[in-house]
Structures are given as C-alpha cells and as structure tokens.
Protein backbone atom coordinates (compact mmCIF):
# COMPACT_ATOMS: atom_id res chain seq x y z
CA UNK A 1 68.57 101.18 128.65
CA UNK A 2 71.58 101.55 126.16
CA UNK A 3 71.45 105.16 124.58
CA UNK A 4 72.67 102.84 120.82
CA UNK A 5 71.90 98.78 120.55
CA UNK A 6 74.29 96.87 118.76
CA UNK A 7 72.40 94.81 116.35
CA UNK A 8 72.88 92.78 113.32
CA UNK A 9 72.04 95.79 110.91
CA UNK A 10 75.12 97.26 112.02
CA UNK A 11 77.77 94.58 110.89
CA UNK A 12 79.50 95.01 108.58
CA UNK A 13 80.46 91.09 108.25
CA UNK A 14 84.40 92.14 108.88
CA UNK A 15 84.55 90.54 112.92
CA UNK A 16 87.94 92.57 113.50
CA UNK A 17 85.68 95.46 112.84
CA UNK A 18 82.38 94.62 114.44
CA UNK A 19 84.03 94.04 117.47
CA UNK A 20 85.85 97.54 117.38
CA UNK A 21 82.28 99.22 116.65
CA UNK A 22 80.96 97.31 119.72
CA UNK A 23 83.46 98.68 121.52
CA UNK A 24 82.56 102.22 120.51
CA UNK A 25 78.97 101.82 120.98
CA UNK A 26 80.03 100.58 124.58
CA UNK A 27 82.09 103.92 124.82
CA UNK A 28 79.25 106.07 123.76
CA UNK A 29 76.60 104.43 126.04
CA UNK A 30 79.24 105.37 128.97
CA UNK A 31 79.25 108.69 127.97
CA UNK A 32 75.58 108.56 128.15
CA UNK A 33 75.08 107.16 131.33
CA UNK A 34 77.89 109.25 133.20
CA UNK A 35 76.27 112.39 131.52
CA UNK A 36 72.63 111.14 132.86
CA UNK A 37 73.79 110.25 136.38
CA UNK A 38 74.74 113.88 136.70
CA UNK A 39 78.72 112.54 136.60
CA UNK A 40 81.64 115.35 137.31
CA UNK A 41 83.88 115.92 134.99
CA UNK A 42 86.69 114.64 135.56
CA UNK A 43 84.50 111.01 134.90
CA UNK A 44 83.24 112.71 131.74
CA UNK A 45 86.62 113.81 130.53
CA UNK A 46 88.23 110.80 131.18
CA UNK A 47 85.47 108.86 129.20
CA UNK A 48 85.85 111.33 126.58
CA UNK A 49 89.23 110.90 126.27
CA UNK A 50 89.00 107.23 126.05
CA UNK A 51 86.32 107.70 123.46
CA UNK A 52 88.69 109.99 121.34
CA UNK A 53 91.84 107.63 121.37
CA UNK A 54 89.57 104.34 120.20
CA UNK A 55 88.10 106.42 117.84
CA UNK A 56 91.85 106.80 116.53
CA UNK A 57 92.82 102.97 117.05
CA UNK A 58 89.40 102.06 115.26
CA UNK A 59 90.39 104.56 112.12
CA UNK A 60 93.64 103.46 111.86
CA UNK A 61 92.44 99.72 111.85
CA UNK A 62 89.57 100.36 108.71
CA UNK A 63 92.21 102.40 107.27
CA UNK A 64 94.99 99.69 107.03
CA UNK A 65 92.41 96.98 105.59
CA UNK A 66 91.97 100.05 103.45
CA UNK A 67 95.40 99.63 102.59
CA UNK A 68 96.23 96.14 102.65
CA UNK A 69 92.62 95.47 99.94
CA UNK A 70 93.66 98.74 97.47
CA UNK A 71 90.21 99.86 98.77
CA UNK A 72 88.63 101.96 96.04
CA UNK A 73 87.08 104.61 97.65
CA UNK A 74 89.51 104.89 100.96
CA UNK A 75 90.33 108.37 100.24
CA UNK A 76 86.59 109.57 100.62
CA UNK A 77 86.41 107.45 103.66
CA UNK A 78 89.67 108.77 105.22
CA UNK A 79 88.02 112.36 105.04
CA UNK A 80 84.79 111.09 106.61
CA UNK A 81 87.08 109.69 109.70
CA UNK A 82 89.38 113.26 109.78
CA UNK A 83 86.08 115.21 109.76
CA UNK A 84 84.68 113.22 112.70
CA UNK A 85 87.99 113.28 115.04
CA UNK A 86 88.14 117.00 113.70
CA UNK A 87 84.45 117.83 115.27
CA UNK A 88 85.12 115.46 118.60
CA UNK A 89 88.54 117.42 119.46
CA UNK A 90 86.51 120.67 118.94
CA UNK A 91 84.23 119.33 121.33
CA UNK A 92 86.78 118.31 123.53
CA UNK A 93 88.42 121.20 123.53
CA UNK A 94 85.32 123.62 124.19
CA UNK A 95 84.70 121.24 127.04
CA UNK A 96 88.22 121.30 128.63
CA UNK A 97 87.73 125.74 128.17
CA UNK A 98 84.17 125.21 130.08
CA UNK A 99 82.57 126.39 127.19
CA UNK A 100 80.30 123.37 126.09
CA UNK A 101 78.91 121.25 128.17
CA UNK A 102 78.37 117.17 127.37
CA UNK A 103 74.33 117.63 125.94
CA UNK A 104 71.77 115.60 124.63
CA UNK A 105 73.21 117.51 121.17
CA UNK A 106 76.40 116.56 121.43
CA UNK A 107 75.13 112.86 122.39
CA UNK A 108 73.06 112.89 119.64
CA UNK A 109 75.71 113.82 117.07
CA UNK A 110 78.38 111.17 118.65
CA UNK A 111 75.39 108.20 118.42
CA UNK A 112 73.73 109.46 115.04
CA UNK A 113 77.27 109.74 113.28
CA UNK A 114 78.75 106.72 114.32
CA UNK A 115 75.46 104.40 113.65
CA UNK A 116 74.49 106.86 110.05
CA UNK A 117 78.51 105.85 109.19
CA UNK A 118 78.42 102.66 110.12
CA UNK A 119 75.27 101.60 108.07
CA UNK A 120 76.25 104.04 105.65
CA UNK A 121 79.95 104.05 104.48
CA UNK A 122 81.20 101.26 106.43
CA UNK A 123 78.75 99.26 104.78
CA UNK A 124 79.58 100.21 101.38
CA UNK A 125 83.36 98.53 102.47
CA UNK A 126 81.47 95.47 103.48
CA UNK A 127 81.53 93.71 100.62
CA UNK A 128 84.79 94.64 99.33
CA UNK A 129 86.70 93.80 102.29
CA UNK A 130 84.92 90.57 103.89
CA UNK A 131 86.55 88.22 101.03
CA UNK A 132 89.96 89.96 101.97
CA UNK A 133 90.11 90.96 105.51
CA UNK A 134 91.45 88.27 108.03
CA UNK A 135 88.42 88.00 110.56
C-alpha cells in the first residue's frame, strides 16, 4: 500500500502541475518503501537526492506560472517552497553526517507537508491560475 494516494482532492485543476505532484507523491512512496524494506543507504540517498532536485524542478515550475499570471500572493508562496527545501537539505545533510536516520518522523513530515500544501496553498493558486496556465 502507497504511504500517500493521489486522488482528486489533491488537484489543483492546473495538469502541468498535477502531473508534477504525482510525480512527487511517487518519489515519496519510494522513499517509503526503500525505508520499510530495510534499504541501505546508498538506495535511500540516492532516492533522496532525486526527491530533493524534483522538489526544485517542481518549485521552479509553480513559481514561473507565478510569474507569467502576476500571481498575487507568489511571494508568500515562494517562502513556503524555500522553507521546505530549507528543512529537506537539513535533513539531508544530518543524514549524509550519520546523524538522522530516514524515520517514520521524517516520513511523516515529507507526506503531511507536501499533501497539507498541496490542499492548502496550492489550492488557493487553483483558481487563479487554471484560466491562465497552458495545461
């Protein structure tokens, strides 16, 4: 079983954008399952790492329909996406020094911020940007 479902409360009606949140979900359920299967850690780093970089590719997308729609409140939601890359490279980091290890905690805060955000502030875009975003 998926650690996150994708379902239709989590769309924000922008496909570009669904499809990139998929993605992450997928990301964050192969975290999960390399974590449960008792994976070392070179498998967890390097799904880390590929967590962390379309993290960046998926901020940098919202952020240029941000851009390209004079979305109001973009600055707000910039600071959401620097405080969550900000918190991942911290956990990256202690887990690279052997200091943290990948835990339900850290699961939880990785699946809980991304869905919270996603029904939260990405919806909040969702009706600004699905009359203006190219699907």
């Amino acid at each position: 079983m998926a650690y996150i479902e994708w379902s239709d409360g989590l769309s924000v009606r922008v496909s570009a954008i669904d499809r990139q949140h998929k993605e992450l979900i997928r990301l964050i359920n192969n975290l999960y399952d390399a974590m449960n299967q008792g994976q070392g850690a070179t498998v967890l780093e390097e799904i880390m790492v590929g967590l962390i970089d379309y993290t960046n590719y998926h901020f940098t997308t919202e952020e240029g329909y941000f851009e390209a729609s004079a979305y109001p409140d973009s600055a707000t939601h910039k600071r959401q996406h620097e405080d969550f890359v900000a918190k991942v490279s911290e956990f990256k980091q202690g887990f690279d020094e052997g200091r943290l290890f990948l835990t339900l905690d850290v699961m939880s805060f990785l699946g809980d911020w991304l869905v919270h955000h996603i029904q939260g502030s990405d919806a909040s875009y969702a009706p600004f940007l699905e009359h203006r975003a190219d699907s």
